[in-house]
C-alpha atoms as a PDB file:
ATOM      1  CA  UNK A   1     -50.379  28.672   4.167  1.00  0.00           C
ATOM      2  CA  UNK A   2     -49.584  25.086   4.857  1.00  0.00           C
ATOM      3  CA  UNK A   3     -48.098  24.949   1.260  1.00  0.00           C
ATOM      4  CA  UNK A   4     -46.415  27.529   1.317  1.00  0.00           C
ATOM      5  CA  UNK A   5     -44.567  26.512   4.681  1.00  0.00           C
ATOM      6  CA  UNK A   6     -43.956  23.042   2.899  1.00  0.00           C
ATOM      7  CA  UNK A   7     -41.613  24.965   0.230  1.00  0.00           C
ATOM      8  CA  UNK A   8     -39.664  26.517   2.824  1.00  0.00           C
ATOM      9  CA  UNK A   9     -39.274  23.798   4.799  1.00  0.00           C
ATOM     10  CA  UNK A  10     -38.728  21.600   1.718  1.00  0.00           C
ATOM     11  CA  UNK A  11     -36.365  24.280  -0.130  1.00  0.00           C
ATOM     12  CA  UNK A  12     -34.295  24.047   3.373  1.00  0.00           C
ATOM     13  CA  UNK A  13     -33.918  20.405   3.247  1.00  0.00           C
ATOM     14  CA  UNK A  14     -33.037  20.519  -0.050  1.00  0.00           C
ATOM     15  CA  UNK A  15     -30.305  22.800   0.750  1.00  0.00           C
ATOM     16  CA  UNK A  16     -29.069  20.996   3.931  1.00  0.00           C
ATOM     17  CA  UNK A  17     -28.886  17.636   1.753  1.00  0.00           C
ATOM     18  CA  UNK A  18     -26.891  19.473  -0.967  1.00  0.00           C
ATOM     19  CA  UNK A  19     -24.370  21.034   1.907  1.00  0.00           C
ATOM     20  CA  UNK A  20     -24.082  17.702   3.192  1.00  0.00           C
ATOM     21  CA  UNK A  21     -23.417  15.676  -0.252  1.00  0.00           C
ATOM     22  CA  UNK A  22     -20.795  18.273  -0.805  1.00  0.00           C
ATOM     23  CA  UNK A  23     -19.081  18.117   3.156  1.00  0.00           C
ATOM     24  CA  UNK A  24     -18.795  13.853   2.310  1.00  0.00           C
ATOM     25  CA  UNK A  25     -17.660  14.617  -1.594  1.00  0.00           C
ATOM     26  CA  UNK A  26     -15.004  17.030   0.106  1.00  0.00           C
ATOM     27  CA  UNK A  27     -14.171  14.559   3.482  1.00  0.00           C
ATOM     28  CA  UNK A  28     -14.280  11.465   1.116  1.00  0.00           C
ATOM     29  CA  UNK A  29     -11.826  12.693  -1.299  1.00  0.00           C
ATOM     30  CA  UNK A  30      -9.279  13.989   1.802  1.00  0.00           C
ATOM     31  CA  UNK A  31      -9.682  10.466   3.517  1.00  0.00           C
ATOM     32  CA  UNK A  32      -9.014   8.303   0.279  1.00  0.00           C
ATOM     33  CA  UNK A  33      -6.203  10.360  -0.233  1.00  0.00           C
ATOM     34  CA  UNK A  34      -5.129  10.001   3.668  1.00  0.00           C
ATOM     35  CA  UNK A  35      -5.376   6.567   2.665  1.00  0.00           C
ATOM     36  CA  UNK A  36      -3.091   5.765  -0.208  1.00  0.00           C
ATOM     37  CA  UNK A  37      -0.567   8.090   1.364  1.00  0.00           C
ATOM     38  CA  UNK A  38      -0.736   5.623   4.183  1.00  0.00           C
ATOM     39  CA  UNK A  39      -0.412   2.780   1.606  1.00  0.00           C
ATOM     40  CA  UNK A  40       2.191   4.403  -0.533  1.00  0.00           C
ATOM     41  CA  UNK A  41       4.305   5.225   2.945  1.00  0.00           C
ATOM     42  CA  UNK A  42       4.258   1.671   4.613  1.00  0.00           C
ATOM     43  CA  UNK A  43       5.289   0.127   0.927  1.00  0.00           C
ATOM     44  CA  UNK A  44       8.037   2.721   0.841  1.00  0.00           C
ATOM     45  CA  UNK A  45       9.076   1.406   4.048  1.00  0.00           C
ATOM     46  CA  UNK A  46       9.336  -2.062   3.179  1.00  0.00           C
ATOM     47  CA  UNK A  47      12.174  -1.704   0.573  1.00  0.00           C
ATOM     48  CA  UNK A  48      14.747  -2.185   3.247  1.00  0.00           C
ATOM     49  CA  UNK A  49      14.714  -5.666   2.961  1.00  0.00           C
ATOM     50  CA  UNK A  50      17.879  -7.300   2.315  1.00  0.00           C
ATOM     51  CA  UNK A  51      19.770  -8.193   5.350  1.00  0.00           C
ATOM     52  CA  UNK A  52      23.790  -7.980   5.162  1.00  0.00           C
ATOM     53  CA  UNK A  53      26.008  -8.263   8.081  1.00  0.00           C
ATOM     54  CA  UNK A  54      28.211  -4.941   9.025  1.00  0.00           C
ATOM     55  CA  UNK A  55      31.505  -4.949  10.656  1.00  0.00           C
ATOM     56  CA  UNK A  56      32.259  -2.014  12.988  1.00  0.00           C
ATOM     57  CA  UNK A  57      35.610  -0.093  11.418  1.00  0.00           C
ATOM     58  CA  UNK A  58      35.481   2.826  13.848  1.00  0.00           C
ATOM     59  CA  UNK A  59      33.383   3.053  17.543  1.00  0.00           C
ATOM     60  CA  UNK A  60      33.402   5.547  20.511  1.00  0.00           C
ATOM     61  CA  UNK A  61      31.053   4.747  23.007  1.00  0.00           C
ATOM     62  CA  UNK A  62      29.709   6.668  26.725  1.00  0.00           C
ATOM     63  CA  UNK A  63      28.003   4.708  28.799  1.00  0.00           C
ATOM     64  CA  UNK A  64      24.215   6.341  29.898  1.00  0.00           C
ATOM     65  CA  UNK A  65      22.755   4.250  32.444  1.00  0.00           C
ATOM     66  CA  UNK A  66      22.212   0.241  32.057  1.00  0.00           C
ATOM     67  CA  UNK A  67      23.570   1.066  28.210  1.00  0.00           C
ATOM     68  CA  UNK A  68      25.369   2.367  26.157  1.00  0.00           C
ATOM     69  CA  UNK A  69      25.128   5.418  23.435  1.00  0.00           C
ATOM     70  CA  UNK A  70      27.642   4.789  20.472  1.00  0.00           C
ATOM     71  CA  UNK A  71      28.659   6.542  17.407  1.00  0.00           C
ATOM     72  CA  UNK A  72      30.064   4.354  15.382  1.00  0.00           C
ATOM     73  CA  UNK A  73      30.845   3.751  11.094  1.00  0.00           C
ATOM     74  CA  UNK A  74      30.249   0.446   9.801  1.00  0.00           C
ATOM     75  CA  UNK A  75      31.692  -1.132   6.697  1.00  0.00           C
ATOM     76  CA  UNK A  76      29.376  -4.178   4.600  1.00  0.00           C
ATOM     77  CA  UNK A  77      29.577  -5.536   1.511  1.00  0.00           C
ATOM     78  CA  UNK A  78      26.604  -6.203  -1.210  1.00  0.00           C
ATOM     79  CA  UNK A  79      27.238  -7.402  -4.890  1.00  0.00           C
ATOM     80  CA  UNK A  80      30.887  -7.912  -4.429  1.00  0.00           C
ATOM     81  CA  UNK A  81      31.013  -3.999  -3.671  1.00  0.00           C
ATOM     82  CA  UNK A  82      31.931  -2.098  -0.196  1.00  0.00           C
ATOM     83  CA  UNK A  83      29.833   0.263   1.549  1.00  0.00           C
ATOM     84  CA  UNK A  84      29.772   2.013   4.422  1.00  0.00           C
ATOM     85  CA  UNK A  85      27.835   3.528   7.023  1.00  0.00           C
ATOM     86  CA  UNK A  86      27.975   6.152  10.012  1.00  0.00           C
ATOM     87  CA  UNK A  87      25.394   6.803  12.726  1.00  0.00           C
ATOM     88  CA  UNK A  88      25.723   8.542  15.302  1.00  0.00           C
ATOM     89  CA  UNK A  89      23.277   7.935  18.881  1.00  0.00           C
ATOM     90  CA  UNK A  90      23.569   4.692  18.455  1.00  0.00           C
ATOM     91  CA  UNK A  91      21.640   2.790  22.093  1.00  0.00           C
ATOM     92  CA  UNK A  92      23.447  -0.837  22.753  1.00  0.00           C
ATOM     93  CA  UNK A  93      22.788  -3.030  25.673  1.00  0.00           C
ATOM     94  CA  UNK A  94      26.563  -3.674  25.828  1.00  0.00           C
ATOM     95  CA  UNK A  95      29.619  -1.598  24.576  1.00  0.00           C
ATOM     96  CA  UNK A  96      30.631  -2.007  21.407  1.00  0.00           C
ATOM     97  CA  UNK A  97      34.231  -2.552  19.901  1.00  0.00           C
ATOM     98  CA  UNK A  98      35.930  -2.495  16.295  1.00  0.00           C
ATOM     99  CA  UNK A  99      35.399  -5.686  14.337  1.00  0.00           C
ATOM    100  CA  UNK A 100      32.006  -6.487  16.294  1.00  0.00           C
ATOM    101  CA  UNK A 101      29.093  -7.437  13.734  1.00  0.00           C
ATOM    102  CA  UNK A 102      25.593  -5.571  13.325  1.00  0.00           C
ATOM    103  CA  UNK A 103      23.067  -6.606  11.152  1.00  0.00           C
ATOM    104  CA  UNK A 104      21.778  -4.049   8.519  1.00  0.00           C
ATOM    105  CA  UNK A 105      18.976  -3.975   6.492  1.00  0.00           C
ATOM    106  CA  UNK A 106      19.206  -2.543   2.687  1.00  0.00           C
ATOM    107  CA  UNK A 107      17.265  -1.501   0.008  1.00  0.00           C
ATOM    108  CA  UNK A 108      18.622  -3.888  -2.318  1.00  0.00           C
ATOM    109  CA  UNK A 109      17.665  -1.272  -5.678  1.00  0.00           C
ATOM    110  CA  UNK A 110      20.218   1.177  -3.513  1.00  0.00           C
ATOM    111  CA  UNK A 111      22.500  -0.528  -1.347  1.00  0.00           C
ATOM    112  CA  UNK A 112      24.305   2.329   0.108  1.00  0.00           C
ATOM    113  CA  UNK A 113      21.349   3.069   1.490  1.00  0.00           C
ATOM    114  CA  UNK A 114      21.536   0.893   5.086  1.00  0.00           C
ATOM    115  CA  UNK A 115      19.584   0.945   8.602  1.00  0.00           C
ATOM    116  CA  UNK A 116      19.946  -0.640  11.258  1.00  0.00           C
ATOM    117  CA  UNK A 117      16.338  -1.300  12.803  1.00  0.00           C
ATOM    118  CA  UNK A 118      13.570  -2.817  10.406  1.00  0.00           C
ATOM    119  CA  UNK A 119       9.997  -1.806  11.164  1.00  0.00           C
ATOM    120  CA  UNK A 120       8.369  -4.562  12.564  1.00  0.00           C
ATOM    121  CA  UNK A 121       5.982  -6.571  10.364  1.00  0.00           C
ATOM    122  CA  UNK A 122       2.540  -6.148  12.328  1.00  0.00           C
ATOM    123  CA  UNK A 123       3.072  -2.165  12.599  1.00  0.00           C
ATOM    124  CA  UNK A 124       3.729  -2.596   8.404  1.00  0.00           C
ATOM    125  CA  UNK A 125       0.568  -4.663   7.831  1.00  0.00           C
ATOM    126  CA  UNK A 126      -1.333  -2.535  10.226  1.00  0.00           C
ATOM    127  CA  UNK A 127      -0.848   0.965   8.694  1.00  0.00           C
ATOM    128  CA  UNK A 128      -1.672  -1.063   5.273  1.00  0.00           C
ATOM    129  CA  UNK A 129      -4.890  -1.972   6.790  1.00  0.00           C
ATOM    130  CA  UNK A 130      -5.417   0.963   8.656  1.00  0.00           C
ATOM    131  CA  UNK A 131      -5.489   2.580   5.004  1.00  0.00           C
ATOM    132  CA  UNK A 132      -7.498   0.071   3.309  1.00  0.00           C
ATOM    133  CA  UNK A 133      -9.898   0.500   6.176  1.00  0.00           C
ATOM    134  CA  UNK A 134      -9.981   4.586   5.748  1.00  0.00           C
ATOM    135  CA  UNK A 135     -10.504   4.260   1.845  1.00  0.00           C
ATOM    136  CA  UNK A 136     -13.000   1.240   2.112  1.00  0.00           C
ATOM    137  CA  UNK A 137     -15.338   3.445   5.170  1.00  0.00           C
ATOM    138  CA  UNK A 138     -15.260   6.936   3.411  1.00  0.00           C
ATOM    139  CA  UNK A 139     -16.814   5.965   0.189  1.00  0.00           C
ATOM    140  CA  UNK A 140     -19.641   3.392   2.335  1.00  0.00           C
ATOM    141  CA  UNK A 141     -20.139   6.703   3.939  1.00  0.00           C
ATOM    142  CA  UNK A 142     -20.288   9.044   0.913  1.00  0.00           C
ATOM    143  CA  UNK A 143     -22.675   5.824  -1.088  1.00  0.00           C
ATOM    144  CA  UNK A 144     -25.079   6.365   1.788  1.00  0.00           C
ATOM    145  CA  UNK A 145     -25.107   9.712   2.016  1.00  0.00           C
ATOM    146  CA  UNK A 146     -25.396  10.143  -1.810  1.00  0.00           C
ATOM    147  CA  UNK A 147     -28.283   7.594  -1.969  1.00  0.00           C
ATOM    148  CA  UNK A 148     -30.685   8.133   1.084  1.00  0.00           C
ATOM    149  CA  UNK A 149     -31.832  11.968   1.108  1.00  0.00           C
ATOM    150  CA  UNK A 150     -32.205  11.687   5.011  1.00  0.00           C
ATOM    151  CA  UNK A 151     -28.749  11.115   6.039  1.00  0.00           C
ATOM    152  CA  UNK A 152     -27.658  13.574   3.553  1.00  0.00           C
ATOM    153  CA  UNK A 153     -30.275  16.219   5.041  1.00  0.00           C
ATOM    154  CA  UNK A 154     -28.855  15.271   8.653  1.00  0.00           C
ATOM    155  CA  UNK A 155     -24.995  15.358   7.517  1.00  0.00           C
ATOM    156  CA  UNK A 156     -25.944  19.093   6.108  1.00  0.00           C
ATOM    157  CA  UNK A 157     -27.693  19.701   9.391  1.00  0.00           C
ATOM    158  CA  UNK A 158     -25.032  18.771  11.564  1.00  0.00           C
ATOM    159  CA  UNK A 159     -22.869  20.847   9.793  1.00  0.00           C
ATOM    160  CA  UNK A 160     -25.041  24.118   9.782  1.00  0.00           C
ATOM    161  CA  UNK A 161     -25.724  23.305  13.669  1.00  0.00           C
ATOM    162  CA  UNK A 162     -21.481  23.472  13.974  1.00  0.00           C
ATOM    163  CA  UNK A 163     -21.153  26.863  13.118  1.00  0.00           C
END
């Protein structure tokens, strides 16, 4: 009898570890590839690198409270070639008139392509981190779970508890 409820038992651990190999195989692959979407994002980010300074050709501003919102169309120049740039909702501490100068930031590869804000470095090296980080844990987590039967019998467990 005591044999026999040692195969159960043992055929439902068995079972449990298997479910919970294949929950981290499943939630490792979705985090890695969480991960070098992250990575792949805040490098995509970072092509706007070139500064260039832009002279305002055409403003209309309304003031909205201490500031001012603006549309305005900028012209620049990269490569001995003109460009230029509209945007519209533009917030300004002060009002802004033709011929005034904004610095823009460019993807030097496309330089029509222009913004005016850069994303900050630390927010840029944190999301690269962040990734690294997500990547780095989920296959620690998926080596332990794949090597030491317990914590794959107590990841299936969890699970089956869930539902």
């Amino acid at each position: 009898m005591k044999q026999q409820q040692r195969k159960i038992l043992n055929s439902g651990l068995q079972g449990a570890a298997a479910m919970g190999k294949t929950y981290t195989l499943i939630g490792t692959i979705i985090s890695v590839i969480i991960g070098i979407l992250l990575i792949l994002w805040i490098n995509g980010k970072r092509k706007y690198s070139k500064l260039v300074e832009g002279k305002i050709e055409n403003v209309s501003c309304t003031k909205v409270a201490d500031s001012f919102e603006c549309n305005l169309k900028l012209g620049y120049s990269y490569s001995n070639k003109s460009y230029s740039k509209s945007i519209k909702n533009y917030i300004s501490s002060k009002e802004l008139k033709i011929g005034d100068s904004l610095t823009l930031y460019i993807n030097p590869q496309k330089p029509n392509v222009a913004k005016l804000q850069k994303m900050p470095c630390w927010f840029s090296i944190l999301v690269f981190i962040i990734g690294i980080l997500m990547i780095f844990f989920s296959i620690l987590y998926m080596f332990f779970i794949y090597n030491y039967k317990g914590l794959a019998v107590i990841s299936g467990l969890k699970t089956v508890i869930r539902e």
